[in-house]
Protein backbone atom coordinates (compact mmCIF):
# COMPACT_ATOMS: atom_id res chain seq x y z
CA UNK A 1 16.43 7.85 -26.48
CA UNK A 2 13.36 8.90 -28.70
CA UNK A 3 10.86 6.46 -26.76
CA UNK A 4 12.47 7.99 -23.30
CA UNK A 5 11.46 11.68 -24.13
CA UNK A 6 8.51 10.55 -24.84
CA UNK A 7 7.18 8.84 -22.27
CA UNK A 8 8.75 11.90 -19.71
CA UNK A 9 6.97 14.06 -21.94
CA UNK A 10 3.95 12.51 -20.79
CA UNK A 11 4.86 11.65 -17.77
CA UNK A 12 4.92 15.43 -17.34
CA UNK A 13 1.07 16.10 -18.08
CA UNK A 14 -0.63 13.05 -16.36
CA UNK A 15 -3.72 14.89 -15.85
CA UNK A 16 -4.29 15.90 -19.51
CA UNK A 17 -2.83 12.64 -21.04
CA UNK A 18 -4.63 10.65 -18.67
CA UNK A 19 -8.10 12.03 -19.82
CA UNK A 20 -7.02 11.34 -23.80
CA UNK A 21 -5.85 7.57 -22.38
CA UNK A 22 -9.35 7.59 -20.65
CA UNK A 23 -11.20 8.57 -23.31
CA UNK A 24 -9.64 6.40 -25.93
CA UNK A 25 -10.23 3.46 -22.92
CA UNK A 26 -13.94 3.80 -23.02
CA UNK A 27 -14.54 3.62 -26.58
CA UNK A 28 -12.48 1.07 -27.35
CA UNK A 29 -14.26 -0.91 -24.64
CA UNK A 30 -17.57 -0.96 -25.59
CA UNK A 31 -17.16 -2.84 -29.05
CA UNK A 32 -15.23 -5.37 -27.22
CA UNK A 33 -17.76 -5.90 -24.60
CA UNK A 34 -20.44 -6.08 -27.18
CA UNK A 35 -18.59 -8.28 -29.15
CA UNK A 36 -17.24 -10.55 -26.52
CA UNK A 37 -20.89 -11.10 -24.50
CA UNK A 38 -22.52 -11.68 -27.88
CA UNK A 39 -20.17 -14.21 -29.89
CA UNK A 40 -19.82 -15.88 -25.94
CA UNK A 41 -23.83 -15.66 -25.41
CA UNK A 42 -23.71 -17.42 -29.20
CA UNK A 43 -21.93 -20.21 -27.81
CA UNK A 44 -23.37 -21.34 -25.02
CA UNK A 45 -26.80 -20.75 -26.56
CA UNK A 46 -25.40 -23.68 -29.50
CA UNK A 47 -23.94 -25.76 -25.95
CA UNK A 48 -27.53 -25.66 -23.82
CA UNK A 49 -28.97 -26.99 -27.08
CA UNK A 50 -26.94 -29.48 -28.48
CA UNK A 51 -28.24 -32.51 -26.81
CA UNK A 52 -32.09 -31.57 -27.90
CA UNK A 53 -32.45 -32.02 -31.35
CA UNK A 54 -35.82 -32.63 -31.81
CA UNK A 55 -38.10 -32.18 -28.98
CA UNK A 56 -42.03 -32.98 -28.49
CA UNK A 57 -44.22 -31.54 -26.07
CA UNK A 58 -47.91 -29.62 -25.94
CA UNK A 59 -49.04 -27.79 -27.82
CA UNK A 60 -48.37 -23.85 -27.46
CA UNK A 61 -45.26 -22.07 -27.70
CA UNK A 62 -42.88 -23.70 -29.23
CA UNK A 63 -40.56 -20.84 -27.59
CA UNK A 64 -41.80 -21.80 -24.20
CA UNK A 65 -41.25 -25.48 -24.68
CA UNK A 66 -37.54 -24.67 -25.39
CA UNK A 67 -36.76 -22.62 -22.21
CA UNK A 68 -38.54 -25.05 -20.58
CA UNK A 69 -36.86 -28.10 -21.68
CA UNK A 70 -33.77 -26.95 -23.08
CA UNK A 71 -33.05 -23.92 -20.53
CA UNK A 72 -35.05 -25.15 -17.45
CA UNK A 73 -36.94 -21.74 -17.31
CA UNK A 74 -40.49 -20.76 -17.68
CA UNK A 75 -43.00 -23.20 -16.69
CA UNK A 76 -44.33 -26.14 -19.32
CA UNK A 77 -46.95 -25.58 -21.26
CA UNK A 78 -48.77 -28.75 -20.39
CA UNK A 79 -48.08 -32.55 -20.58
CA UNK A 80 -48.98 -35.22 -22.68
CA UNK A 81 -49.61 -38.96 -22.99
CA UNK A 82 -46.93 -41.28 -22.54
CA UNK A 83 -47.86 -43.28 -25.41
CA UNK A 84 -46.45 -40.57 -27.44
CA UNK A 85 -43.26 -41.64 -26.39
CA UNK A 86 -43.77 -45.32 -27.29
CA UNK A 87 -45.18 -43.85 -30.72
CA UNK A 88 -41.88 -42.31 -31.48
CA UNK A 89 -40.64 -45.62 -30.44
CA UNK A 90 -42.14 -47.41 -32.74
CA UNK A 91 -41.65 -45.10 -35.98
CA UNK A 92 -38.33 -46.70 -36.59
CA UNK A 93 -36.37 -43.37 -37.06
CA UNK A 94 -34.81 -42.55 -33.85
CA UNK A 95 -32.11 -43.94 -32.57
CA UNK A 96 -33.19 -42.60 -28.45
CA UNK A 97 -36.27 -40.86 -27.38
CA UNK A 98 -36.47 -40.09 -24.30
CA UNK A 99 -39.46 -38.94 -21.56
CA UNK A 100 -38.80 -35.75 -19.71
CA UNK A 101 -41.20 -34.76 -16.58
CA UNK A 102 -41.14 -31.33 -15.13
CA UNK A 103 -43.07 -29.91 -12.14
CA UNK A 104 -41.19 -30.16 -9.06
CA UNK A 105 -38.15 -28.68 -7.45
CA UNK A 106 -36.01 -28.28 -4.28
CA UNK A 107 -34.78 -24.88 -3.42
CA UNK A 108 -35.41 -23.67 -6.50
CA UNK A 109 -33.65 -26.71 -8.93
CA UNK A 110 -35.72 -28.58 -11.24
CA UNK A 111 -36.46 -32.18 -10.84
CA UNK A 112 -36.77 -34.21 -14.12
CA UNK A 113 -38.33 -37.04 -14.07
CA UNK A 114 -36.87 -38.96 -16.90
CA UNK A 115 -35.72 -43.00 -17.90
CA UNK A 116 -32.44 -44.74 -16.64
CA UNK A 117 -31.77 -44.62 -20.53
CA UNK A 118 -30.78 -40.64 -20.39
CA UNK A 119 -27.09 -41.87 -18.73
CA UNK A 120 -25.96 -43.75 -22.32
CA UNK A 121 -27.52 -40.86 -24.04
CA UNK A 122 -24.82 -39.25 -26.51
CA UNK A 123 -25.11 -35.80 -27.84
CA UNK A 124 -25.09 -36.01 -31.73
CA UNK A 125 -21.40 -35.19 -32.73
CA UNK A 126 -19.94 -36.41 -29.96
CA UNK A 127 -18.72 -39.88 -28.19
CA UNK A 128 -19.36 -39.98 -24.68
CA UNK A 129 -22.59 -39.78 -22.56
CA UNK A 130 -23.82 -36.92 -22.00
CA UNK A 131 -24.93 -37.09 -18.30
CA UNK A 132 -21.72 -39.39 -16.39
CA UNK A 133 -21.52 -39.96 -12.82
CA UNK A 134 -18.43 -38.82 -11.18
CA UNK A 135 -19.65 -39.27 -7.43
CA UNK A 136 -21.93 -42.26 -6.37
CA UNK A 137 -23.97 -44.03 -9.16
CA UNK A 138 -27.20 -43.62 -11.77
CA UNK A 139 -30.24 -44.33 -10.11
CA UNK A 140 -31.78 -47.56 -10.24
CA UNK A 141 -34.99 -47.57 -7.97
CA UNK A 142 -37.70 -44.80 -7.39
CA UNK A 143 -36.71 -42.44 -4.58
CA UNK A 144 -33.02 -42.04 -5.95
CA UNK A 145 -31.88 -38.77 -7.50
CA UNK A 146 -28.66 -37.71 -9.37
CA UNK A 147 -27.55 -34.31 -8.61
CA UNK A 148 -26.06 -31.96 -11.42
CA UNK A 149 -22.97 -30.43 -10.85
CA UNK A 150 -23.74 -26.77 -9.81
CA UNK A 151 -26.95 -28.37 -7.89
CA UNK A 152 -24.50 -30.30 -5.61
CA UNK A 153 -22.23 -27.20 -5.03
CA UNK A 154 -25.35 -25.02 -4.49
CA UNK A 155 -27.19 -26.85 -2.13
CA UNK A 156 -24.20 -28.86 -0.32
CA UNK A 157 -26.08 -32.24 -1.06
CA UNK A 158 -23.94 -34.91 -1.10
CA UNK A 159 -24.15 -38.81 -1.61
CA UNK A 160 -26.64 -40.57 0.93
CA UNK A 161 -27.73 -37.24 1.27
CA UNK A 162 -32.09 -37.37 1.99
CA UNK A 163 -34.31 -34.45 0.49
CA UNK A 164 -37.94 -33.68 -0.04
CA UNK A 165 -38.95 -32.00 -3.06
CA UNK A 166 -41.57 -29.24 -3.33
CA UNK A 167 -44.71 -28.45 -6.22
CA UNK A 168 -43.43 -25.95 -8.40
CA UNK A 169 -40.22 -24.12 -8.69
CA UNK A 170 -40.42 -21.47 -6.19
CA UNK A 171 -37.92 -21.80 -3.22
CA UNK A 172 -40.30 -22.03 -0.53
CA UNK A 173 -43.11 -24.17 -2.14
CA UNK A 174 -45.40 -26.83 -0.57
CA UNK A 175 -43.17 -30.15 -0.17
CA UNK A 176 -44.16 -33.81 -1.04
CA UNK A 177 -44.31 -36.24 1.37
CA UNK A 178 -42.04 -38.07 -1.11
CA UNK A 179 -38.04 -38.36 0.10
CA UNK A 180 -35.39 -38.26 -2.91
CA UNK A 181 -31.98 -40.27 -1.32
CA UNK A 182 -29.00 -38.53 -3.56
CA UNK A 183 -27.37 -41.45 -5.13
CA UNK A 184 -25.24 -39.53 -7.43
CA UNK A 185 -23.34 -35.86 -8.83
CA UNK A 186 -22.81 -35.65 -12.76
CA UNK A 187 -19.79 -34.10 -14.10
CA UNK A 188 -20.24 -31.31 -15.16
CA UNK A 189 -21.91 -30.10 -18.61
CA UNK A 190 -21.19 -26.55 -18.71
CA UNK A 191 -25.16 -26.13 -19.53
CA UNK A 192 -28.32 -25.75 -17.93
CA UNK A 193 -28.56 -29.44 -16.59
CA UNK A 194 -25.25 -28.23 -14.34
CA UNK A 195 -28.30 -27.05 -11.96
CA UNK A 196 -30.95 -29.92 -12.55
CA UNK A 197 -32.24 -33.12 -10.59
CA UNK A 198 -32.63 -36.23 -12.73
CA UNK A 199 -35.38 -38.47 -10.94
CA UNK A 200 -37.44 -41.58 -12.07
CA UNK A 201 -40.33 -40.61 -13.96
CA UNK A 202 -42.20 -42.90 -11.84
CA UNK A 203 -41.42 -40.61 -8.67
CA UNK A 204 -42.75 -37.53 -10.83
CA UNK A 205 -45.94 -39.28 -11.48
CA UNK A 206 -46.75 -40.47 -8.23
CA UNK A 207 -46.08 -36.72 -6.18
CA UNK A 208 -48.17 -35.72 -9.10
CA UNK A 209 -50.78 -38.95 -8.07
CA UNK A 210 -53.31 -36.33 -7.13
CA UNK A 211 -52.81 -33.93 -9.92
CA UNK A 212 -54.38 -35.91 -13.17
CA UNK A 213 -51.40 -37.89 -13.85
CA UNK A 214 -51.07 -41.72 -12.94
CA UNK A 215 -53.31 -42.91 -10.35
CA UNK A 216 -53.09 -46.53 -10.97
CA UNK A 217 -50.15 -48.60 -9.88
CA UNK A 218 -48.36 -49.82 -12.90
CA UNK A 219 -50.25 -47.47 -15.33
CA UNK A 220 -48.39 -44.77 -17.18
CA UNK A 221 -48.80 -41.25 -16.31
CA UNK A 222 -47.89 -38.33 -18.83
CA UNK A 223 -44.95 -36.72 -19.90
CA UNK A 224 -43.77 -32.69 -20.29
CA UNK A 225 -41.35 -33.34 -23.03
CA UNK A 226 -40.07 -36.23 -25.31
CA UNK A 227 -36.20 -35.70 -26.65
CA UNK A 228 -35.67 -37.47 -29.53
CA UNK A 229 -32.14 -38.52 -31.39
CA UNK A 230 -32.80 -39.22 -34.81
CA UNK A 231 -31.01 -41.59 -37.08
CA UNK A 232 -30.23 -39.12 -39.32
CA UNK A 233 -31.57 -36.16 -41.14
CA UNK A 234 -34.29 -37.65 -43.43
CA UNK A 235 -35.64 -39.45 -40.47
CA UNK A 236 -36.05 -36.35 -38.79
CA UNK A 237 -37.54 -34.60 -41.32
CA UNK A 238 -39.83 -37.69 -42.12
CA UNK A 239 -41.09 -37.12 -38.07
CA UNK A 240 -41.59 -33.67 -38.16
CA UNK A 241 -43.76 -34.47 -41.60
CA UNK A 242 -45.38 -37.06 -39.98
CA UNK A 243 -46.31 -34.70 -36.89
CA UNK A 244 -47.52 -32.04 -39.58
CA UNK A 245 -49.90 -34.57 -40.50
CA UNK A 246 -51.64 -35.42 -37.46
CA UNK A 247 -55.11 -33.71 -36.86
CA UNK A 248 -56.14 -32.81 -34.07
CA UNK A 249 -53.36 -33.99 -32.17
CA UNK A 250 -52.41 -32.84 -28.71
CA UNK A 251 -48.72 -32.77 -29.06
CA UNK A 252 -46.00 -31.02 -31.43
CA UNK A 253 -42.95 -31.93 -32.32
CA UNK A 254 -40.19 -29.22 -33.39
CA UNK A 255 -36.19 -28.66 -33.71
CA UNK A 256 -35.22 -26.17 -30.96
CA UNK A 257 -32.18 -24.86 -33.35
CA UNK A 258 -34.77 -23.24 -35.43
CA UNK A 259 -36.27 -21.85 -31.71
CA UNK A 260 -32.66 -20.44 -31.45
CA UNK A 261 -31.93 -18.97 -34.76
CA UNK A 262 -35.11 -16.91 -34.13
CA UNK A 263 -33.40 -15.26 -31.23
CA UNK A 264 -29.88 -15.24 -32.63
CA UNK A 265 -31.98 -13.28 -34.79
CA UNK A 266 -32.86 -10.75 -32.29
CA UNK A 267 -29.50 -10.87 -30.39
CA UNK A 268 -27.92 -10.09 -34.44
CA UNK A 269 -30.30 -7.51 -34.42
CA UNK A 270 -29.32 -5.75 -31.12
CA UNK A 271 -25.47 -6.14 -31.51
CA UNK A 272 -25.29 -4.95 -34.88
CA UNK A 273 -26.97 -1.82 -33.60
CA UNK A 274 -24.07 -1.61 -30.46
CA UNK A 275 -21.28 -2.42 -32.68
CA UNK A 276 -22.51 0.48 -35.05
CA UNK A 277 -22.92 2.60 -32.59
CA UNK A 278 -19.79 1.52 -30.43
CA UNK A 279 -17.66 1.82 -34.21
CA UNK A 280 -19.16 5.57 -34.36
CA UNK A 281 -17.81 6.21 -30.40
CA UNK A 282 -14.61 5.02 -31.60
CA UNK A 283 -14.47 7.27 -34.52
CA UNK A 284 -15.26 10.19 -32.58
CA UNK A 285 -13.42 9.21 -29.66
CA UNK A 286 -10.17 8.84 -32.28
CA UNK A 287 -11.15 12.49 -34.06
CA UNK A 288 -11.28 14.02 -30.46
CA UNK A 289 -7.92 12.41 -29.80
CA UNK A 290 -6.53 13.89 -33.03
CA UNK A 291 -7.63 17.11 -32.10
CA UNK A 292 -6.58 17.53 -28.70
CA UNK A 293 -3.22 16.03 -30.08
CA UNK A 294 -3.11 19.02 -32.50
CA UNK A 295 -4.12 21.17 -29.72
CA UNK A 296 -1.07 19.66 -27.69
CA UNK A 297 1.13 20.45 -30.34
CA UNK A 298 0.33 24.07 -30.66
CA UNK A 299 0.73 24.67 -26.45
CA UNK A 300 3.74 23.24 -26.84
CA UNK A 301 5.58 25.25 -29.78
CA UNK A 302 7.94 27.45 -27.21
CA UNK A 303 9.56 23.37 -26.63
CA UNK A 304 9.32 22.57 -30.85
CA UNK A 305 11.33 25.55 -31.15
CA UNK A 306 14.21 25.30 -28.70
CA UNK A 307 14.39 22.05 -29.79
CA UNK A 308 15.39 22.63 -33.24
CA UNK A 309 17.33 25.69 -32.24
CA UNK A 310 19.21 22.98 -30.43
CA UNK A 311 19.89 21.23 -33.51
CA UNK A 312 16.64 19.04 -33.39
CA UNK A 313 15.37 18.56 -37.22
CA UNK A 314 11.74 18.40 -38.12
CA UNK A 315 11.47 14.86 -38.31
CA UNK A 316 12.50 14.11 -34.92
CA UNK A 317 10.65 16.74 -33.29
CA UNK A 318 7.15 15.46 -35.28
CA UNK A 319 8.89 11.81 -34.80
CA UNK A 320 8.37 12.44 -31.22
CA UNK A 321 5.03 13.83 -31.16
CA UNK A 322 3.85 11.00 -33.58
CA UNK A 323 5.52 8.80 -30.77
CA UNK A 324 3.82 10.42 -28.00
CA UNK A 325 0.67 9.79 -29.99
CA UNK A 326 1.20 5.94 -30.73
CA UNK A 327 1.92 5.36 -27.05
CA UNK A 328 -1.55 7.60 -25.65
CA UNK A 329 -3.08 4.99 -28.35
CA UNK A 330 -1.56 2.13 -27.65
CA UNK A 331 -2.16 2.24 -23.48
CA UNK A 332 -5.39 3.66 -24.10
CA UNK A 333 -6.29 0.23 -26.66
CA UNK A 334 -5.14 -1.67 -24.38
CA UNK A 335 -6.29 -0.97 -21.25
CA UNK A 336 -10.18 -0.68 -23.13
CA UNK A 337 -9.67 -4.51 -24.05
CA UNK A 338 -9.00 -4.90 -20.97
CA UNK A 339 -12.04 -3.44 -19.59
CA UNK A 340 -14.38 -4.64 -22.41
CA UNK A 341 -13.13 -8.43 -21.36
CA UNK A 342 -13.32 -8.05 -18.13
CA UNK A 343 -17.02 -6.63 -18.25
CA UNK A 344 -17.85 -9.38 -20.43
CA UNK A 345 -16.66 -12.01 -18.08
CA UNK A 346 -18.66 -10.16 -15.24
CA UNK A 347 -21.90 -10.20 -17.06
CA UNK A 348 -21.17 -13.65 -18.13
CA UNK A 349 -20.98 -14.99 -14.87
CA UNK A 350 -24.45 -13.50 -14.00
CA UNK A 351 -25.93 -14.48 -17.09
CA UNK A 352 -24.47 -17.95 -16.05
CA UNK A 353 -26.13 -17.83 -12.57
CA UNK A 354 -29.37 -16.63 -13.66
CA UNK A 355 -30.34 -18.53 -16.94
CA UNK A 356 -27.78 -21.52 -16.17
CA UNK A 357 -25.94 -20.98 -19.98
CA UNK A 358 -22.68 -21.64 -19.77
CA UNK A 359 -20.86 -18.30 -22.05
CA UNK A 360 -17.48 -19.02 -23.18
CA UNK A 361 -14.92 -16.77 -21.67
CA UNK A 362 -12.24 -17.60 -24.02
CA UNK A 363 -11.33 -14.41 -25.77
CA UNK A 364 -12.26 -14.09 -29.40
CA UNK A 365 -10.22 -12.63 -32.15
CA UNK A 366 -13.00 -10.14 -33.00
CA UNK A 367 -12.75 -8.50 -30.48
CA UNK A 368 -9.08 -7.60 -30.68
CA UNK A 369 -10.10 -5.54 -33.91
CA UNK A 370 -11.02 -2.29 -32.20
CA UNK A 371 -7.94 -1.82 -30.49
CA UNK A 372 -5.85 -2.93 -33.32
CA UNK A 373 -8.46 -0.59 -35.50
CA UNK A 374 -8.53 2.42 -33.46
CA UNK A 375 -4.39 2.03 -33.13
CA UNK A 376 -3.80 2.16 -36.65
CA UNK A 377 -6.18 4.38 -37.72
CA UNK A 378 -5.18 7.13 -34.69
CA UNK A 379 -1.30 6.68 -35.91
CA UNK A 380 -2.34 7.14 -39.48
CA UNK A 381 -4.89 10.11 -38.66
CA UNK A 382 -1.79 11.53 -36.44
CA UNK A 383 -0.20 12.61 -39.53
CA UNK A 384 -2.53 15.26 -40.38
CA UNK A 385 -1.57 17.39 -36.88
CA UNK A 386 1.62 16.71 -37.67
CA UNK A 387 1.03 18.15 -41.22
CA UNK A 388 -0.83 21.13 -40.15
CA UNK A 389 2.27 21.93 -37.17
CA UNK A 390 4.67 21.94 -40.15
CA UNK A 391 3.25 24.48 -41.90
CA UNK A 392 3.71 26.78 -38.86
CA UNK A 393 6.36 29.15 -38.78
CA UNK A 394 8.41 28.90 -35.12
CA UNK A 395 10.41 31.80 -35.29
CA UNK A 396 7.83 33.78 -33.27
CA UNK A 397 8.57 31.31 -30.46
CA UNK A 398 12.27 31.73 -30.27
């Protein structure tokens, strides 16, 4: 009976109870959305890197050889000899290593020119390959390619499909006179490599014949990138010691985690700042709620009083505007998680199609806090209206 008059109470004033619901929609929201796009953005940052653990390349950037390599954005910052790849070979302390050649593209997908080896290459952690064929085969033979997963749905390729690649990665570069048959799709890796173009290095070098790589049949040309697998910790800090070493060297060797913790570092940075300010939103947003509840209460003294001259006590006429109050809360909560999810999915799936990282959509508990928050701590603030409509005397209203 309670919960009935309440809701028809208001049910009655959709227009002034829909702003408060509004209101208390929008600031809950905003933490969510912050929260949400930042722990998801945190996750698929730690996915597009977990096959890379150490990576060597040219010097320069260290940042730029991540995006590059990692992230397949930005363009490398040079190449280097592809003796440094039989170097790391040779140290003894990796288990893979692994040549990665960047410079091509077709309609705007990277090519990498890398080793058959890349197909038994397993992430650290985990147990399967990371790159497995579920359409057609690995490539065996220059002029085969291996689509990734969003590449194939993107571009409608499909096995025994023919393609020419062009220089660069813009869309409408100049093309090689150098065919690609597609001899394969990947499942998918929710990652960047969803959208790449594995290749034979040898095909990279020889489109690149003219550009200072390998102009000799049979000679090796050079390499963007080298991913490397270590056999454990101390062997990888033994490399990166051993790199330190070198002088006058013209490649370095790095872990892209530490890359990544620079910019979780900035992406901490920036969502600290919108959670404090989303928490202060909510905080005013549940004060202006408050008062337009006390507000509410006062207009409506005439109905307080021919309630209890009806035989209604105190407690169930403040029962009922407490009520009134935990449902305005409750819908407004809710339908700002709503909204704060949703917009998180949205930006995710643009963030997704423009920098190829994979954000995870699942919800996270964090961000059910501000609802549950801004519930409890409107019902518990509600008491202080309620307090202050007490104290007023409703005789003038009979």
């Amino acid at each position: 009976m309670m919960f009935r008059l309440a809701f028809l109470s208001l049910w009655r004033r959709p227009l002034r109870y829909g702003l408060l619901v509004l209101l208390t929609a929008v600031a809950c929201a905003l933490p969510v959305f912050v929260i949400q796009l930042a722990g998801g953005l945190y996750q698929g940052l730690n996915r597009a890197a977990a096959p890379f653990p150490i990576l060597a390349g040219a010097k320069g950037s260290p940042y730029q050889l991540v995006l590059n390599t990692v992230f397949l954005r930005d363009r490398p910052i040079g190449n280097i000899p592809y003796g440094e790849v039989e170097t790391l070979r040779q140290s003894g302390k990796a288990d893979q290593v692994l040549p990665l050649a960047f410079g091509d593209s077709f309609r705007g997908f990277r090519l990498c020119g890398t080793e058959q080896e890349i197909f038994s290459y397993v992430v650290p952690g985990e147990h399967k390959p990371w790159l497995r064929t579920v359409q057609g085969r690995r490539f065996t033979g220059t002029g085969e390619a291996v689509l990734g997963a969003e590449t194939a749905r993107l571009t409608g390729l499909q096995v025994g499909d023919v393609f020419q690649s062009s220089h660069g990665f813009i869309v409408k570069g100049k093309a090689h006179p150098h065919p690609y048959r597609v001899v394969g799709i990947l499942a998918p890796v929710q990652g960047p490599y969803d959208k790449a173009i594995l290749v034979p290095l040898e095909d990279i070098w020889e489109a690149h014949a003219g550009h200072g790589s390998a102009l000799v049949p049979g000679q090796k040309g050079e390499v963007t990138a080298i991913l490397v697998r270590p056999k454990g910790y101390g062997q990888a800090m033994q490399l990166l010691a051993a790199w330190q070493r070198k002088k006058g060297g013209s490649s370095q060797l790095l872990f892209p985690a530490q890359s990544l913790i620079a910019l979780y570092g900035m992406v901490g940075q920036s969502r600290q700042f919108w959670i404090t300010l989303s928490l202060g939103l909510l905080g005013a947003a549940t004060l202006v709620t408050l008062l337009a509840l006390y507000w509410d209460g006062t207009s409506r003294m005439e109905e307080w009083a021919l309630l209890q001259a009806l035989g209604a006590s105190h407690w169930k006429t403040q029962s009922l505007l407490l009520l009134e109050q935990f449902l305005l809360l409750l819908l407004g909560s809710t339908l700002g998680w709503v909204l704060g999810w949703g917009g998180s999915l949205l930006a995710a799936e643009g963030i997704g199609q423009q920098a190829a990282v994979q954000m995870s959509r699942v919800p996270l508990w964090q961000g059910f806090l501000a609802p549950v928050l801004l519930l409890a701590a409107g019902t518990l603030g509600g008491l202080v209206p309620l307090w202050l409509l007490r104290k007023k005397d409703i005789a003038p209203y009979l």
